[in-house]
N, C-alpha and C. Protein backbone atom coordinates (compact mmCIF):
# COMPACT_ATOMS: atom_id res chain seq x y z
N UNK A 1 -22.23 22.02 -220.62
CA UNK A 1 -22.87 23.26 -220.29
C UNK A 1 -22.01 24.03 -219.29
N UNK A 2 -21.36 25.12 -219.44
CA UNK A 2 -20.82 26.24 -218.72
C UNK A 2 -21.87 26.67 -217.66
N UNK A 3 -21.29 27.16 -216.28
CA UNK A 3 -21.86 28.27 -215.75
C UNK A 3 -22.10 29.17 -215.51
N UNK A 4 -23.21 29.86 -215.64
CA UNK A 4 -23.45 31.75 -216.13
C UNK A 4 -22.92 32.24 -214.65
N UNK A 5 -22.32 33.17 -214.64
CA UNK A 5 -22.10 34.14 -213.99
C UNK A 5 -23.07 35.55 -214.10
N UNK A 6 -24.05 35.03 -213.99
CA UNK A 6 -25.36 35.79 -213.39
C UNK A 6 -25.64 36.50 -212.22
N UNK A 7 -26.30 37.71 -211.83
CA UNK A 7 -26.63 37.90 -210.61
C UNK A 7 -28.01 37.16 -210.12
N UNK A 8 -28.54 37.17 -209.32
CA UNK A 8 -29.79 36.40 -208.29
C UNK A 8 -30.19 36.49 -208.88
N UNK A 9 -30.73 38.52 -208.99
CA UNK A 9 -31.97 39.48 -209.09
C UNK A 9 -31.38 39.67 -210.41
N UNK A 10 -32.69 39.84 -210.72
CA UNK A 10 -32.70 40.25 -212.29
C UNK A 10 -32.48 41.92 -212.32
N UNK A 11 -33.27 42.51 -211.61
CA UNK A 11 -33.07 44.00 -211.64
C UNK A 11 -31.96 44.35 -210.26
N UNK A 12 -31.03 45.03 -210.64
CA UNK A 12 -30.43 45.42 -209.41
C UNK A 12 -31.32 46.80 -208.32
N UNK A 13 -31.09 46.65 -206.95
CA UNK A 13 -31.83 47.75 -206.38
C UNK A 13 -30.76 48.58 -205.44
N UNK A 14 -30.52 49.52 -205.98
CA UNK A 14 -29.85 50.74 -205.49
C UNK A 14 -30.55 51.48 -204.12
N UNK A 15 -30.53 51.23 -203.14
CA UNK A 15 -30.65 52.27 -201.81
C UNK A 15 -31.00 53.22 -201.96
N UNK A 16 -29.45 53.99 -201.90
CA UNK A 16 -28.92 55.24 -202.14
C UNK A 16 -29.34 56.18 -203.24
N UNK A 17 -29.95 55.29 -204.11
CA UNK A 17 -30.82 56.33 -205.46
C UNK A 17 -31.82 56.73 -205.15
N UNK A 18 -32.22 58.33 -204.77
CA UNK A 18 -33.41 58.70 -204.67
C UNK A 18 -34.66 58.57 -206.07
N UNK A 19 -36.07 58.17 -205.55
CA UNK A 19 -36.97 57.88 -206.09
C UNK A 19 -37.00 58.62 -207.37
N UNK A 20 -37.48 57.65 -208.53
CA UNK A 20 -37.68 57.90 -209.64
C UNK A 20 -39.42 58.05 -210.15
N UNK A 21 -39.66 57.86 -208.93
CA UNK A 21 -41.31 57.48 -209.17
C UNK A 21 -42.14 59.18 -209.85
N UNK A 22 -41.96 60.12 -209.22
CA UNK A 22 -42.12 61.76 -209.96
C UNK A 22 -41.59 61.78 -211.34
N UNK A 23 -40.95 61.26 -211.64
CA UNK A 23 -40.43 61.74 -212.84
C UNK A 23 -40.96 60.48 -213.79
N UNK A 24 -40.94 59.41 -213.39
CA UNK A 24 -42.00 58.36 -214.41
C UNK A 24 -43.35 59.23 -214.49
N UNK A 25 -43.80 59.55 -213.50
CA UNK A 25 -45.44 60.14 -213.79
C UNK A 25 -45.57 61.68 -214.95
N UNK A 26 -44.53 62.61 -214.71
CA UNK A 26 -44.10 63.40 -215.49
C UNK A 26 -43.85 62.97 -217.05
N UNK A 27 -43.26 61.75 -216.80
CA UNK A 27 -42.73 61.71 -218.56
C UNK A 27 -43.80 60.89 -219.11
N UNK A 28 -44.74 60.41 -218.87
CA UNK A 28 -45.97 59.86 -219.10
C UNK A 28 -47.21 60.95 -219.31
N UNK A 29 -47.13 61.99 -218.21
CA UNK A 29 -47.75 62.92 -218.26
C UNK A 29 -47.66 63.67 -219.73
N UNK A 30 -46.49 63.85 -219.25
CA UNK A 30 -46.14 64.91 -220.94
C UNK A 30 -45.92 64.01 -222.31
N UNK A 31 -45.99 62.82 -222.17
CA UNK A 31 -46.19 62.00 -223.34
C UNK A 31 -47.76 61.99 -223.75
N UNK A 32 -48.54 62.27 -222.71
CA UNK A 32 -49.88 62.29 -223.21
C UNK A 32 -50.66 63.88 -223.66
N UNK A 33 -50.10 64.58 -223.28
CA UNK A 33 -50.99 65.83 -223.29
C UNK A 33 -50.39 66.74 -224.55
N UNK A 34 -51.17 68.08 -224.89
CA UNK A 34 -51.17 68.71 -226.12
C UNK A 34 -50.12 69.46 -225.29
N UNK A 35 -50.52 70.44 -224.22
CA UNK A 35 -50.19 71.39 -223.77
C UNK A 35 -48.73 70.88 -222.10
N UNK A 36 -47.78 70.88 -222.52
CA UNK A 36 -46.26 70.16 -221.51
C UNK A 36 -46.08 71.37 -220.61
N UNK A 37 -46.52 72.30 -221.08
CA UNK A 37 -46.06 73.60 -219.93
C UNK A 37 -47.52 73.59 -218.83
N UNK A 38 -48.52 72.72 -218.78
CA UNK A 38 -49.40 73.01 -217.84
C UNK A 38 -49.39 71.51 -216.69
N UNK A 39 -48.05 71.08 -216.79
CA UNK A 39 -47.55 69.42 -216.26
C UNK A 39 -47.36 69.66 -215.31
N UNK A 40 -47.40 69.86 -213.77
CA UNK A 40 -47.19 69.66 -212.65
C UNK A 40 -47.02 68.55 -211.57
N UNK A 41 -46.04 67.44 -210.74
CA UNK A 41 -46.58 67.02 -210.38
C UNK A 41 -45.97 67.16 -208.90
N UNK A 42 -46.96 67.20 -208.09
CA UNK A 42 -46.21 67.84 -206.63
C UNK A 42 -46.16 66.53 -205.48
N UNK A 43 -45.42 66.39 -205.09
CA UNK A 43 -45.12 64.94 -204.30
C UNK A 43 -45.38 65.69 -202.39
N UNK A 44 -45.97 64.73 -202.14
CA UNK A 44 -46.00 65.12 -200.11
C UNK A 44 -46.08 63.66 -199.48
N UNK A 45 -45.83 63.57 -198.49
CA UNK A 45 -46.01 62.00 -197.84
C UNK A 45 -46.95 62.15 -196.54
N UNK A 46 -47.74 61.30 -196.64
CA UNK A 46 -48.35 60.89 -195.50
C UNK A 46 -48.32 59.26 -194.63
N UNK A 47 -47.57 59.58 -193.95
CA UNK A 47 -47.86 58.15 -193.00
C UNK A 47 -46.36 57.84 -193.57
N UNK A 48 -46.38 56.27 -193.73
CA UNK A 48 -45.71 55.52 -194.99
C UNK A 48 -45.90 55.77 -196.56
N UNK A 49 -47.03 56.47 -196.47
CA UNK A 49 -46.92 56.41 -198.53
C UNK A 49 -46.54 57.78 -198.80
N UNK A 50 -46.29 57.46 -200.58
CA UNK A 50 -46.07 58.67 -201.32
C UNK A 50 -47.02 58.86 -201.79
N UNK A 51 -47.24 60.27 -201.86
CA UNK A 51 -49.02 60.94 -202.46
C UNK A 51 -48.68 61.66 -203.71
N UNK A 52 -48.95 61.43 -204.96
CA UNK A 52 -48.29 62.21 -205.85
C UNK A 52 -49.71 62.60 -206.60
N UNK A 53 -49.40 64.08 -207.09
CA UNK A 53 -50.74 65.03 -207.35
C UNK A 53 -50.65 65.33 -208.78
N UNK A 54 -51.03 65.14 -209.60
CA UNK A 54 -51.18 65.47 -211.37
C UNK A 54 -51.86 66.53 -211.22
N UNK A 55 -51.07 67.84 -212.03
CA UNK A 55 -51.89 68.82 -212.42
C UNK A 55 -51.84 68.90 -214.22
N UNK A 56 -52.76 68.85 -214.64
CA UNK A 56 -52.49 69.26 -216.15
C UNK A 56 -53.68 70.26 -216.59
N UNK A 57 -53.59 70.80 -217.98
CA UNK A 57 -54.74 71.89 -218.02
C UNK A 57 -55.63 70.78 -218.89
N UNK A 58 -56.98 71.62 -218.45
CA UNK A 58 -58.37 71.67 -218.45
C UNK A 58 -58.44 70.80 -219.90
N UNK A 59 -58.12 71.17 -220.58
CA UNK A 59 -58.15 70.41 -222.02
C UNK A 59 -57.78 68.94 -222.20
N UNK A 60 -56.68 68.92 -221.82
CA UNK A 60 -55.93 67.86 -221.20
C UNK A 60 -56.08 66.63 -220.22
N UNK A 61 -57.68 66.87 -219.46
CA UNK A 61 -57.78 66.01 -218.77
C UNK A 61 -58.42 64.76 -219.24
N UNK A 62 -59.14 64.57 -220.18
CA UNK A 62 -59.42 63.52 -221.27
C UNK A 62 -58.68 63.04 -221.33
N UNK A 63 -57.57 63.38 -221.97
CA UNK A 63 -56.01 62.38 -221.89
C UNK A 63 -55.33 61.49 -220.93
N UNK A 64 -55.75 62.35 -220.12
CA UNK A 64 -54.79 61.29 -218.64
C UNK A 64 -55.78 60.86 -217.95
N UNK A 65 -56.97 60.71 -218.30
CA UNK A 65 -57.54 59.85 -217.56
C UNK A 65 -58.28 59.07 -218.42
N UNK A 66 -58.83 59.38 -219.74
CA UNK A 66 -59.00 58.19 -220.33
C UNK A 66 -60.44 57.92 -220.11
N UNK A 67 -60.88 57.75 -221.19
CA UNK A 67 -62.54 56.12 -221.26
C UNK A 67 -62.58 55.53 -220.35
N UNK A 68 -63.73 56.06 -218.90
CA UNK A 68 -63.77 55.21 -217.93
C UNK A 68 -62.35 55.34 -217.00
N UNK A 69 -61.62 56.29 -217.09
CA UNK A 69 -60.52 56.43 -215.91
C UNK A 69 -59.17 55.33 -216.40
N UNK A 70 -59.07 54.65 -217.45
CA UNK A 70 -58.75 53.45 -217.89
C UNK A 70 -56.96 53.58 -218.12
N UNK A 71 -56.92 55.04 -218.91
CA UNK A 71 -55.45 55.44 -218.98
C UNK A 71 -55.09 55.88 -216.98
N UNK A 72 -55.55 56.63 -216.41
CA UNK A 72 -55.15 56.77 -215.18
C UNK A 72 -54.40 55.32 -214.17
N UNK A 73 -56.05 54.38 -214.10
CA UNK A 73 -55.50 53.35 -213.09
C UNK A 73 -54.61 52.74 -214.66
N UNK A 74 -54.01 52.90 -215.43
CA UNK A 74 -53.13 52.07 -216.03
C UNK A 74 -51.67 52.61 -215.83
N UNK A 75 -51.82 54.22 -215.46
CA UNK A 75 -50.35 54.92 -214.60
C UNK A 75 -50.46 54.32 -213.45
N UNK A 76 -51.91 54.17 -212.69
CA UNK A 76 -51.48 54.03 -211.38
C UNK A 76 -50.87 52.81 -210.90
N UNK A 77 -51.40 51.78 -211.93
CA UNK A 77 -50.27 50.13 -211.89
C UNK A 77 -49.14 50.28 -212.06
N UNK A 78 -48.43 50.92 -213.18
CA UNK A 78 -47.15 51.01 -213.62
C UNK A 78 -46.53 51.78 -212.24
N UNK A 79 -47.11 52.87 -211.35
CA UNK A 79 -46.56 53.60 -210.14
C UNK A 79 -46.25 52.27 -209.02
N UNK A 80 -47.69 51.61 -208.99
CA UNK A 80 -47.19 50.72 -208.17
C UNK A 80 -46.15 49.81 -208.43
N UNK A 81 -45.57 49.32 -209.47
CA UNK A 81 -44.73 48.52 -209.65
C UNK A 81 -43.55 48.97 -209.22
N UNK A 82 -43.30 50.27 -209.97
CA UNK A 82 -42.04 51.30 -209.73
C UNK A 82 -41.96 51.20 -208.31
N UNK A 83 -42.97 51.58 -207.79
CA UNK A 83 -42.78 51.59 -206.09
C UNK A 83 -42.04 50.90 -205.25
N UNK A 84 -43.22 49.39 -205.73
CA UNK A 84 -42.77 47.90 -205.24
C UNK A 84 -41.47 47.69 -205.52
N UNK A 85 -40.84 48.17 -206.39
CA UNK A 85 -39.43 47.88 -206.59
C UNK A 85 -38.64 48.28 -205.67
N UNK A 86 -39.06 49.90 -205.39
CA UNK A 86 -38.20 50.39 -204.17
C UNK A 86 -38.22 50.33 -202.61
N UNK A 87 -39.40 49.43 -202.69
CA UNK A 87 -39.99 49.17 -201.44
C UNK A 87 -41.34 50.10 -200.69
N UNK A 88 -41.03 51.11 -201.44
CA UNK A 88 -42.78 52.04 -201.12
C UNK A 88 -44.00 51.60 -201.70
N UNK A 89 -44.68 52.60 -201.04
CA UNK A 89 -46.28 52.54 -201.14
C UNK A 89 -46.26 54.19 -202.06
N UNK A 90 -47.07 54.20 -203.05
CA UNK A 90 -47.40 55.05 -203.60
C UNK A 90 -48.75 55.37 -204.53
N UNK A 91 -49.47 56.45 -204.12
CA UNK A 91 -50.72 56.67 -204.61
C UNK A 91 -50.92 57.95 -205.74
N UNK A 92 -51.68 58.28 -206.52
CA UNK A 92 -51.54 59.12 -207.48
C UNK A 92 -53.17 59.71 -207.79
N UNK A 93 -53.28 60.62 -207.49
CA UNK A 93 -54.32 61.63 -207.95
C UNK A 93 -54.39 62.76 -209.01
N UNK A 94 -55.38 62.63 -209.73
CA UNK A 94 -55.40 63.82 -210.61
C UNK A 94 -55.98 64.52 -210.61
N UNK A 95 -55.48 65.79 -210.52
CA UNK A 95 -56.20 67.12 -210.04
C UNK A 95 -57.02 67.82 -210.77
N UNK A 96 -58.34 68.67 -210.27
CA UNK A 96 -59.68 69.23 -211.02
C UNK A 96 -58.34 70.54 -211.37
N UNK A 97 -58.25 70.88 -212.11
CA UNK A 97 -57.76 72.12 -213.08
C UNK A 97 -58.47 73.43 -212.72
N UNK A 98 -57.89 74.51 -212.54
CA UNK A 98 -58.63 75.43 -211.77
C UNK A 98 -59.21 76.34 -212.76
């Protein structure tokens, strides 16, 4: 048996790469909805965490949140993972449509 020349970590973690976590919620966003031009998602921080805000239109909100909220907390796991990877805390709200 040879020895692999493997790294540790299975995933490598880059520093210096700013967060990808906005743009996972975006391309999920717009994978779910009819209407891609009413996709917003606006990022602010409080404390230690990232607060990230879903806007989509009115029609659209069935979609991203799903039977029982079920598609939402199923972004909001996949956010946390993304997070955990980079070492943040990150939370995700979806916004009443005006």
């Amino acid at each position: 048996m040879q020895p692999t020349n493997r790294p540790t970590q299975r995933y490598s973690r880059n520093v210096n790469q700013e967060s990808h976590i906005k743009e996972l919620v975006e391309y999920i966003a717009l994978s779910l909805v009819d209407d891609p031009s009413q996709v917003v998602v606006t990022e602010y921080r409080s404390g230690g965490r990232e607060n990230l805000e879903l806007h989509v239109a009115r029609e659209d909100m069935g979609r991203v949140i799903g039977k029982g909220g079920k598609i939402a907390n199923a972004i909001r796991v996949l956010l946390r993972v993304a997070a955990a990877r980079e070492g943040k805390q990150v939370n995700l709200d979806v916004a009443e449509p005006r």
